[in-house]
Protein backbone atom coordinates (compact mmCIF):
# COMPACT_ATOMS: atom_id res chain seq x y z
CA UNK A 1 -28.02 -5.03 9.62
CA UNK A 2 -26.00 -4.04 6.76
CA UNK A 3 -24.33 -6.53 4.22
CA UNK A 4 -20.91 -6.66 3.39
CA UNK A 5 -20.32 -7.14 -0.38
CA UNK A 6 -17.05 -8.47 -1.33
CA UNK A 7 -15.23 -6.86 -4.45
CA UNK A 8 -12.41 -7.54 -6.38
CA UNK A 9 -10.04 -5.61 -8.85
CA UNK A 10 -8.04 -5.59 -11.97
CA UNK A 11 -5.29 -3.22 -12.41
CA UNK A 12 -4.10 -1.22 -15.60
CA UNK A 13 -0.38 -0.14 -15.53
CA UNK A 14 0.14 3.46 -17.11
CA UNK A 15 3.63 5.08 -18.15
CA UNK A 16 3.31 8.69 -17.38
CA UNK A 17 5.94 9.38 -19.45
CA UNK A 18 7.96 11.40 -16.94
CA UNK A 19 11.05 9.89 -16.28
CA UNK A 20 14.41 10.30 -13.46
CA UNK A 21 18.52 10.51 -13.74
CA UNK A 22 19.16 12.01 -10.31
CA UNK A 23 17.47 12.00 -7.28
CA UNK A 24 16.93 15.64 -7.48
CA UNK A 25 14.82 14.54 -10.54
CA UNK A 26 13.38 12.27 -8.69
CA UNK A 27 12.20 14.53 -6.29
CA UNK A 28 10.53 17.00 -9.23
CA UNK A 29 8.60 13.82 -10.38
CA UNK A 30 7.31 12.96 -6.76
CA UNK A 31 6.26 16.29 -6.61
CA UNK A 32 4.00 16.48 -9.83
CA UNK A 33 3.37 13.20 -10.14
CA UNK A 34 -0.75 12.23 -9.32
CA UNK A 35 -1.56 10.24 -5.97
CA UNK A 36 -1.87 7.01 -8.07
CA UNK A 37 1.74 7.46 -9.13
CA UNK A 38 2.38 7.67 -5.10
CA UNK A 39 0.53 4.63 -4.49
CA UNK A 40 1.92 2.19 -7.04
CA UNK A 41 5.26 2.74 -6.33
CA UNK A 42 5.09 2.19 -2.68
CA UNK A 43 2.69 -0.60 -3.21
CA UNK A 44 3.54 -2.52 -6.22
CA UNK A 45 6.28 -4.85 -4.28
CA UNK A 46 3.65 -5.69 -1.89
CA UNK A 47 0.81 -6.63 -3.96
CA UNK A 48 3.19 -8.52 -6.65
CA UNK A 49 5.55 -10.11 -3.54
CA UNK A 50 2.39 -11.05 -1.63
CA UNK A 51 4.22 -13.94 -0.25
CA UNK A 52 7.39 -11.95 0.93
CA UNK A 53 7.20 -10.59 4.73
CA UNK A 54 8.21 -8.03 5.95
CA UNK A 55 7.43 -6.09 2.32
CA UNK A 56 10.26 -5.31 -0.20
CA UNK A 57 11.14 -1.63 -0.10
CA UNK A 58 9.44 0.97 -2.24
CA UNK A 59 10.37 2.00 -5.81
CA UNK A 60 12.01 5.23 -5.41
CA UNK A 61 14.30 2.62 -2.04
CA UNK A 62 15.22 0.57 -4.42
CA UNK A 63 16.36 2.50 -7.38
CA UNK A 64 18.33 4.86 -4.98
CA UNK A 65 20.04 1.70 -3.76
CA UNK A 66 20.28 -0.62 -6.60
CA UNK A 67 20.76 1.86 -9.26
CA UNK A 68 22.10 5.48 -8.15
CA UNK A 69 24.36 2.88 -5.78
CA UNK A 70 23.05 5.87 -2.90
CA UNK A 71 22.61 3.49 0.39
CA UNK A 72 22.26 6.21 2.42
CA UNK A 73 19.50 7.86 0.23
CA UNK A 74 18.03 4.27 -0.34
CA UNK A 75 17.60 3.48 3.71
CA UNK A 76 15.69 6.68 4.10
CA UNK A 77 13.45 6.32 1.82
CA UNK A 78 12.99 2.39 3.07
CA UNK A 79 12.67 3.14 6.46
CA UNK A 80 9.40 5.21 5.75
CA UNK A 81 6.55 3.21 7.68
CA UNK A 82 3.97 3.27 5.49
CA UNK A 83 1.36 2.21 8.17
CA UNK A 84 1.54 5.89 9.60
CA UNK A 85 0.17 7.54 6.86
CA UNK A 86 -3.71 7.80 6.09
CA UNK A 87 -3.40 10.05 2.71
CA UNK A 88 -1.12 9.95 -0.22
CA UNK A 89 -0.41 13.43 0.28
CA UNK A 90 1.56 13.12 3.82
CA UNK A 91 3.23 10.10 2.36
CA UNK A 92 4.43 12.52 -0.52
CA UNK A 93 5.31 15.06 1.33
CA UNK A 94 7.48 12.45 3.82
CA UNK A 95 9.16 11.48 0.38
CA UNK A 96 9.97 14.86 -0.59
CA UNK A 97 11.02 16.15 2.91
CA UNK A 98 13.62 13.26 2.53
CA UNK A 99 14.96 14.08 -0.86
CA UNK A 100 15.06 17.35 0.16
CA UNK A 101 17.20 16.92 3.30
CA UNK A 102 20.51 18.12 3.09
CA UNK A 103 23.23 15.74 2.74
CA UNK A 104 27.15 15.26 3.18
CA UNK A 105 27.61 18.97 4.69
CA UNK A 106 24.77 20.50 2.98
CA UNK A 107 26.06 18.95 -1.13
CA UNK A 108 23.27 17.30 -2.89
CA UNK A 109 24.09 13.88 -4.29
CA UNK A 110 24.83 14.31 -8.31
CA UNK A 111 24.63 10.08 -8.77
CA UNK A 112 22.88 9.57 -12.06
CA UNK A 113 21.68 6.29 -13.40
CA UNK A 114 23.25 4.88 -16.33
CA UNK A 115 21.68 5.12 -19.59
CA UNK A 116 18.33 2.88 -19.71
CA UNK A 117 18.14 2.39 -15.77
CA UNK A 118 16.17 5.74 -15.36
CA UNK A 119 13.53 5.60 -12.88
CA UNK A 120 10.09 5.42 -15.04
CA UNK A 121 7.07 7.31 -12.95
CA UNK A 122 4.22 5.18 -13.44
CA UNK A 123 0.58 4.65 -12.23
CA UNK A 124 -2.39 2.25 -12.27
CA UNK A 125 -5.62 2.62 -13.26
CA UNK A 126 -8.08 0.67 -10.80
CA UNK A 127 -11.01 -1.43 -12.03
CA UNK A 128 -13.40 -2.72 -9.10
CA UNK A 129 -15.30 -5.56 -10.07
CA UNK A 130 -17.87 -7.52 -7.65
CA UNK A 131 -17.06 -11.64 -6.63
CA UNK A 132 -20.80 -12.29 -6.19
CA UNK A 133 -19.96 -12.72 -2.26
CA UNK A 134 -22.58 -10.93 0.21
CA UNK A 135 -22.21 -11.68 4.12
CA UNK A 136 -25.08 -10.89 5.97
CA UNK A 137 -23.71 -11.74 9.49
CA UNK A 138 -19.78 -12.35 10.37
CA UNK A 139 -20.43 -16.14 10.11
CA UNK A 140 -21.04 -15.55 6.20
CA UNK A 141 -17.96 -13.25 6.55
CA UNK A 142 -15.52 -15.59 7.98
CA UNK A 143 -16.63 -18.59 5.65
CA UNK A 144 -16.32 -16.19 2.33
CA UNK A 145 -13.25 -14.66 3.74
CA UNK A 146 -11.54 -17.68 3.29
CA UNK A 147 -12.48 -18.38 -0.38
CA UNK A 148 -11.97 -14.59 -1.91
CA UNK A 149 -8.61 -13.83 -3.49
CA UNK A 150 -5.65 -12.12 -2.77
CA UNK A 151 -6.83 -9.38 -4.55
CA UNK A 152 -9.90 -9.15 -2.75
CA UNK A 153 -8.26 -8.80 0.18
CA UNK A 154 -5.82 -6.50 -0.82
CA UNK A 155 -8.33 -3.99 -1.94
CA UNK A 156 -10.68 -3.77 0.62
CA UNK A 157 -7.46 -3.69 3.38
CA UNK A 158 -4.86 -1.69 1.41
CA UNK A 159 -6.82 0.92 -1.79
CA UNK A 160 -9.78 1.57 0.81
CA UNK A 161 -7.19 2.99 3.57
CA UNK A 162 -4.95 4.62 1.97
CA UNK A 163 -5.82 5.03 -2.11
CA UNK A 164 -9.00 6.11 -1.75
CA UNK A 165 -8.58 8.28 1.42
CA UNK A 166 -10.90 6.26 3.42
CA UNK A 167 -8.29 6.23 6.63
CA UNK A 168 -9.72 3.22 7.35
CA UNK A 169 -10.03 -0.65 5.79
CA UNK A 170 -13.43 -1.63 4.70
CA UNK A 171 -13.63 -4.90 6.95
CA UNK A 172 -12.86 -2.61 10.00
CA UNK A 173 -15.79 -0.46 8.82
CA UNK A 174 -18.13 -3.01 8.65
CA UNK A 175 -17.75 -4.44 11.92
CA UNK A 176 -18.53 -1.28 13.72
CA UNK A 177 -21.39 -0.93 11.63
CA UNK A 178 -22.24 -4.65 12.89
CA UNK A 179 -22.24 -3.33 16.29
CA UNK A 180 -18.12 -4.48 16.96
CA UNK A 181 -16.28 -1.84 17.69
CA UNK A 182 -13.75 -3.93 19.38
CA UNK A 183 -13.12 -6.63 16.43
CA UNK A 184 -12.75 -3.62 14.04
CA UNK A 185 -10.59 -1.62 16.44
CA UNK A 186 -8.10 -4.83 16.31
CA UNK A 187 -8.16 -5.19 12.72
CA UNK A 188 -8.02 -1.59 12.29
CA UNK A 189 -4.87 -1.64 14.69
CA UNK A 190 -2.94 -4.26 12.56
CA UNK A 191 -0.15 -3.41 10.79
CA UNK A 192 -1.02 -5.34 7.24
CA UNK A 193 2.34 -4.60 5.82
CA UNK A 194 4.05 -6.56 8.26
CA UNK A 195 1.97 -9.60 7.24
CA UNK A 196 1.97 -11.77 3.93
CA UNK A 197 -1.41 -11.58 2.51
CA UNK A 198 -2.18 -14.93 3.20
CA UNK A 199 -0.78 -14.16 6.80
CA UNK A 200 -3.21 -11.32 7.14
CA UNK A 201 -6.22 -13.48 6.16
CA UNK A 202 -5.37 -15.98 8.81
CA UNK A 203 -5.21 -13.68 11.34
CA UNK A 204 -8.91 -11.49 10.91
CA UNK A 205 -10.16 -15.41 10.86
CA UNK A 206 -8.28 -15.79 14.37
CA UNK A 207 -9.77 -12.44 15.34
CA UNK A 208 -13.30 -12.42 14.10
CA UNK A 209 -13.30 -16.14 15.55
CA UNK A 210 -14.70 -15.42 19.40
CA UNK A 211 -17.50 -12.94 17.76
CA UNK A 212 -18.75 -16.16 15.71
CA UNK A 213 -22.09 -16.90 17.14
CA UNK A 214 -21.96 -20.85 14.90
């Protein structure tokens, strides 16, 4: 049977040097921007507020809200379930079908943000490092599961569904491979942004627990 190897990552932020006023810029820079730009701004609340549940809003939410004072902009772009979407590109293009949406009788909003509060596009370059950890069975699994970081967790439930395309969370993965479809189609059917991380690791312990042989 196959191992499960337990990684880890460090994260490099990049400015991209592309910058909004409006949201109409804002919509030009979702549009050009690379899937990495996607991904930190609609994940960066999450993996900084890891405590905070249900998750903060995304970037482009809050600066509509809090800084182009837009609430009605700012709820649609919050309200966008995140959990739906199994590629950046259909989460940009839900982000861009929003900004593009016509508005108060068909008159695009002309807010602008005040001089230094201009939304900043930025991205992160991903380092993947290994912990050392290597489960054999889902005893080792459960027992390591509850020693490996946040940021363990976070990248093998979060970057390997939706950053890296996969459509699917590596721990889900691995339990079909192991021969349990029906442990990784519950964890594949939770909805990890409405847990805190810690939240989420407590509950694959509760549902791995009943497939522990020990």
């Amino acid at each position: 049977m196959s191992e499960f190897h337990f990684h880890t990552k460090l994260d490099q932020t990049l400015l991209l040097g592309l910058r909004a006023r409006t949201s109409a810029q804002m919509l030009e820079g979702i549009a050009q921007v690379p899937d990495a730009s996607i991904y930190f701004h609609t994940h960066r609340f999450l993996e900084q507020h890891h405590y905070l549940s249900p998750e903060p809003p995304n970037d482009f939410a809050y600066w509509a809200t809090h800084v182009l004072n837009d609430d009605v902009l700012g709820e649609r772009l919050a309200s966008i379930d995140l959990v739906q979407f199994d590629t950046i590109r259909d989460l940009r293009a839900e982000f861009l079908a929003i900004l593009r949406a016509p508005r108060d009788g068909g008159q695009s909003a002309v807010a602008a943000s005040p001089p230094g509060e201009e939304f900043h596009f930025m991205a992160s370059r991903i380092f993947v490092l290994p912990t050392g950890y290597v489960a054999r069975d889902i005893s080792e699994f459960r027992s390591i599961l509850t020693r490996v970081s946040i940021r363990s967790l976070y990248f093998h439930m979060f970057d390997a569904r939706l950053r890296l395309g996969e459509g699917e969370n590596d721990f889900s993965r691995w339990f079909r491979d192991q021969g349990l479809a029906d442990l990784a189609g519950q964890i594949t059917g939770l909805d990890p942004y409405r847990h805190t991380l810690e939240g989420l690791r407590k509950r694959i312990l509760v549902l791995s627990a009943r497939y522990d042989a020990h």
